[in-house]
N, C-alpha and C. Protein backbone atom coordinates (compact mmCIF):
# COMPACT_ATOMS: atom_id res chain seq x y z
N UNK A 1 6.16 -0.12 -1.00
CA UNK A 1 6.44 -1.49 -1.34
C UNK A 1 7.93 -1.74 -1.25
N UNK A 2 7.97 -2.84 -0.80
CA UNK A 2 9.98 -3.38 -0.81
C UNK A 2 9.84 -4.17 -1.60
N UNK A 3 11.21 -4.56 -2.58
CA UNK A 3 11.47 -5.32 -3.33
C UNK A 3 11.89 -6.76 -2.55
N UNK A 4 11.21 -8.05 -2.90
CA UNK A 4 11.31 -8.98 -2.58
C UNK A 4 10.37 -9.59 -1.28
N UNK A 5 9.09 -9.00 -1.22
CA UNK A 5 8.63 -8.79 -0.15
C UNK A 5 7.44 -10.07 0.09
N UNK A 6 6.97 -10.26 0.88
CA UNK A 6 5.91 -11.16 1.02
C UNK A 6 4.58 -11.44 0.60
N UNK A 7 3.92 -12.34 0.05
CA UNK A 7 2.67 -12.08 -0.04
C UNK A 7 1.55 -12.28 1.26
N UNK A 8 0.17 -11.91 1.20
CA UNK A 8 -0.51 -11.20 -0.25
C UNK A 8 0.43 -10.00 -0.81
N UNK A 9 -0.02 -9.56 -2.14
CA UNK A 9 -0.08 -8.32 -2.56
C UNK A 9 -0.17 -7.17 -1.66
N UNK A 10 0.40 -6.17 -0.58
CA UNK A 10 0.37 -5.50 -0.01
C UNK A 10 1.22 -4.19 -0.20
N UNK A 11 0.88 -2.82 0.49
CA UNK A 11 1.74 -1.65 0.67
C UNK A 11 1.96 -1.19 1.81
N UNK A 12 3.00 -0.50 2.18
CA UNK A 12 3.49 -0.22 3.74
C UNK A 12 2.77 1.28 3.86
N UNK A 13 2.34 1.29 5.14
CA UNK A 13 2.01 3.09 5.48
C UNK A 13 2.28 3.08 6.48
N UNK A 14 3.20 4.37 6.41
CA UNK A 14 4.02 5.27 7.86
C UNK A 14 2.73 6.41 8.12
N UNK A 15 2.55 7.17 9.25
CA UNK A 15 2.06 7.83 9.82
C UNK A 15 2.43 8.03 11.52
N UNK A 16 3.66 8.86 11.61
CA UNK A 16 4.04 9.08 12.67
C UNK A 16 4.57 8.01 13.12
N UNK A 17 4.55 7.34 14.72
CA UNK A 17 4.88 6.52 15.17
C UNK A 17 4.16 4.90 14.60
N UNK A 18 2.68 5.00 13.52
CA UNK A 18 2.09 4.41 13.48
C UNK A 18 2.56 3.57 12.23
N UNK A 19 2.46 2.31 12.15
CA UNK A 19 2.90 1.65 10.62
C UNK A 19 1.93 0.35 10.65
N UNK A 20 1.65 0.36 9.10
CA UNK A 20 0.61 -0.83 8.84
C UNK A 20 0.91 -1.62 7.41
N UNK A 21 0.29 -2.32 7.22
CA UNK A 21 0.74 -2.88 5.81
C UNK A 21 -0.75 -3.06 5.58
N UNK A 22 -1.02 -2.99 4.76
CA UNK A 22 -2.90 -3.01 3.42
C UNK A 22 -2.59 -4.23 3.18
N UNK A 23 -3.52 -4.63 2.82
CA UNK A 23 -3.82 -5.74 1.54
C UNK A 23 -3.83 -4.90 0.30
N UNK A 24 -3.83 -5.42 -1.21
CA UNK A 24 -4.06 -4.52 -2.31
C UNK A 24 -5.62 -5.21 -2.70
N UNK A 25 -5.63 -5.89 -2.24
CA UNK A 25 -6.97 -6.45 -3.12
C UNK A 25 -8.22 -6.04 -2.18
N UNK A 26 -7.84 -5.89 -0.90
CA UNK A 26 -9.01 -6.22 0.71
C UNK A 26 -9.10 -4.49 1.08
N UNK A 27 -7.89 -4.01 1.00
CA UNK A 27 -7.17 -3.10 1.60
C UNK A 27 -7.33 -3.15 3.12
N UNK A 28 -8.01 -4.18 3.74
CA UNK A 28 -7.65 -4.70 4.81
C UNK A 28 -6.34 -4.72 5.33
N UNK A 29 -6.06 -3.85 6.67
CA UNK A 29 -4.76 -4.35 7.17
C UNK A 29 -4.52 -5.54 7.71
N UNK A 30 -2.91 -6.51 7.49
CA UNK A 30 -2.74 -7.35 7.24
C UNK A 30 -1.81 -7.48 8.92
N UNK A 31 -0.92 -5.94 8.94
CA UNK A 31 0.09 -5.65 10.10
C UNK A 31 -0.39 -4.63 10.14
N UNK A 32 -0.13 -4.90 11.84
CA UNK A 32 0.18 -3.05 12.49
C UNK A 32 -1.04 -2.48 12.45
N UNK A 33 -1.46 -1.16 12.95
CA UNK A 33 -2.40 -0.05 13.22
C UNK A 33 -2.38 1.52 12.59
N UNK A 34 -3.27 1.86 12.54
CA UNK A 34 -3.50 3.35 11.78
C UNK A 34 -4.76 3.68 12.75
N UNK A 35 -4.32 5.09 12.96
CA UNK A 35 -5.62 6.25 13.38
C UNK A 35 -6.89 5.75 12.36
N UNK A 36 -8.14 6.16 12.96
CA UNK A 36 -8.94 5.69 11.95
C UNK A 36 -9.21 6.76 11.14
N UNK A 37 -8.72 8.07 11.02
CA UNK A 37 -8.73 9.30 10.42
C UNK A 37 -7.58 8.51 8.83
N UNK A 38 -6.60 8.15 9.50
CA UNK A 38 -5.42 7.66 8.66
C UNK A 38 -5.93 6.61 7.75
N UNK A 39 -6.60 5.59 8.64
CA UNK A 39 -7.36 4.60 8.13
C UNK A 39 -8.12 4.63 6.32
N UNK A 40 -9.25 5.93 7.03
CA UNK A 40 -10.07 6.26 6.20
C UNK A 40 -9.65 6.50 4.83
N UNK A 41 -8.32 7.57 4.81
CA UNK A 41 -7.71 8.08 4.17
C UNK A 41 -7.21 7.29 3.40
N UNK A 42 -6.37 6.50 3.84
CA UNK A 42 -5.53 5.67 3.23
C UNK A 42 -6.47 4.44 2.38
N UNK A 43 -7.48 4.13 2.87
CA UNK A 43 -8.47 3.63 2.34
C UNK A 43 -9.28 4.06 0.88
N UNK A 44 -8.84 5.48 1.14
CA UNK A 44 -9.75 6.24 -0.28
C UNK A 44 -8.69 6.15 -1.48
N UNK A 45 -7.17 6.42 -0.58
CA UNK A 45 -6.45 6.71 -2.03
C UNK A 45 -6.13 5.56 -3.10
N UNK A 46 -5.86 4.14 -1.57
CA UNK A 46 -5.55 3.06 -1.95
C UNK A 46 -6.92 2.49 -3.21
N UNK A 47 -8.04 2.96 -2.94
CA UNK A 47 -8.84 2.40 -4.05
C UNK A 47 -9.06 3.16 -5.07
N UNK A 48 -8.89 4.37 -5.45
CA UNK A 48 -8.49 4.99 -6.47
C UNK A 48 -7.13 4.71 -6.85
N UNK A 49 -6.23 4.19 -6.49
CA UNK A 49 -4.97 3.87 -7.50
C UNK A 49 -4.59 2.37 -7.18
N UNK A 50 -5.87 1.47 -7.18
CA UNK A 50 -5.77 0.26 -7.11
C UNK A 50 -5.32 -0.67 -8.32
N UNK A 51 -5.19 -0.22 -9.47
CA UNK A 51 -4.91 -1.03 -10.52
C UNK A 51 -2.78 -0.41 -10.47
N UNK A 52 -2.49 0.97 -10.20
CA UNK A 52 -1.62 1.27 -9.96
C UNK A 52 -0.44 0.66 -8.86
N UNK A 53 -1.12 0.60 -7.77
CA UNK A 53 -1.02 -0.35 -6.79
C UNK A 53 -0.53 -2.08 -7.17
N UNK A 54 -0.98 -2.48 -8.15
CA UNK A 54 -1.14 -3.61 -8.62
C UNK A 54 0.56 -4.06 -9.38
N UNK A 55 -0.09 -2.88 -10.29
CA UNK A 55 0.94 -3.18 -11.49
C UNK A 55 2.37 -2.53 -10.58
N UNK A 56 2.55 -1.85 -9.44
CA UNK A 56 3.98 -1.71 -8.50
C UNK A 56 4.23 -3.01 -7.76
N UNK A 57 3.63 -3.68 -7.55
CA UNK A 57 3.81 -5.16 -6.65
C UNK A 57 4.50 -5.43 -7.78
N UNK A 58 3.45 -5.85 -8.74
CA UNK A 58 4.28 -6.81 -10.25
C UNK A 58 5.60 -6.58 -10.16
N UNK A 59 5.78 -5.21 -10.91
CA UNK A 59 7.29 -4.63 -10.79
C UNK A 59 8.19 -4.88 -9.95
N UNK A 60 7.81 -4.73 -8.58
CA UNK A 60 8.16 -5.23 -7.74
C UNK A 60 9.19 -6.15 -7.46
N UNK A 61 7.95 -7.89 -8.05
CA UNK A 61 8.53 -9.34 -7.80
C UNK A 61 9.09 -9.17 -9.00
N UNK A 62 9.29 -8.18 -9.87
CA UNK A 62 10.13 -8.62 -11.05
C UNK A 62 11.63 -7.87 -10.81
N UNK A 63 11.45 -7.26 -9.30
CA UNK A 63 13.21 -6.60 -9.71
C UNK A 63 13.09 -4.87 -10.63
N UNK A 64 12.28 -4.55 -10.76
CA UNK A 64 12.20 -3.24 -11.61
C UNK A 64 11.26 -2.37 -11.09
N UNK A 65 12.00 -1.06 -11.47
CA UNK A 65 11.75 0.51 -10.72
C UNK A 65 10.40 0.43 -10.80
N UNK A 66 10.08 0.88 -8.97
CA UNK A 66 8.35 0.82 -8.81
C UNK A 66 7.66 2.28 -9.91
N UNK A 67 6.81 2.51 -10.40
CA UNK A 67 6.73 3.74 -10.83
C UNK A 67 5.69 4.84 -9.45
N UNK A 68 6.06 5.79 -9.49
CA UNK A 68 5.44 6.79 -8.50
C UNK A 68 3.87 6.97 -8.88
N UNK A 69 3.03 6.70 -7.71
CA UNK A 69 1.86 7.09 -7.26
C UNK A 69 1.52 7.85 -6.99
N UNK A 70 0.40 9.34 -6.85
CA UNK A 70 0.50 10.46 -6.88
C UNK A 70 -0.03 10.11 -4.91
N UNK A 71 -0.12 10.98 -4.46
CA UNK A 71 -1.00 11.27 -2.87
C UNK A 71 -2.07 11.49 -3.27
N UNK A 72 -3.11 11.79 -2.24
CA UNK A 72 -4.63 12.00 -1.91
C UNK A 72 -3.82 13.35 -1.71
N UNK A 73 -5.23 14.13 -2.85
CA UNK A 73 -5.26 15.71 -2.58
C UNK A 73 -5.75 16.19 -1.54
């Protein structure tokens, strides 16, 4: 997430040459492309730390330190 960033509610994912932006609510991508391996993935973690996800946007539009999200094991 960048501070000051656009809506919807979204998060950025790098993967090599590849970059996309989610929705937080759809997790629909909004920009850009992902492998569908990446896809999948990014799909599982994003909805297990969807309320986490949430409350870093907030923070976010408020100017204050995102707190860290763990990875998919």
């Amino acid at each position: 997430m960048y501070y000051n960033d656009h809506p919807p509610p979204h998060f950025h994912v790098a993967y090599g040459e590849f970059r996309a932006q989610m929705a937080i609510e759809t997790l629909a991508i909004i920009e850009g492309e992902l492998p569908r391996r990446v896809m999948n993935l990014t799909m599982e973690w994003a909805a297990l730390h969807r309320d986490e996800l949430r409350a870093d946007w907030a923070l976010a539009r408020n100017g204050q330190p995102l707190e860290r999200i763990v990875p998919l094991d």
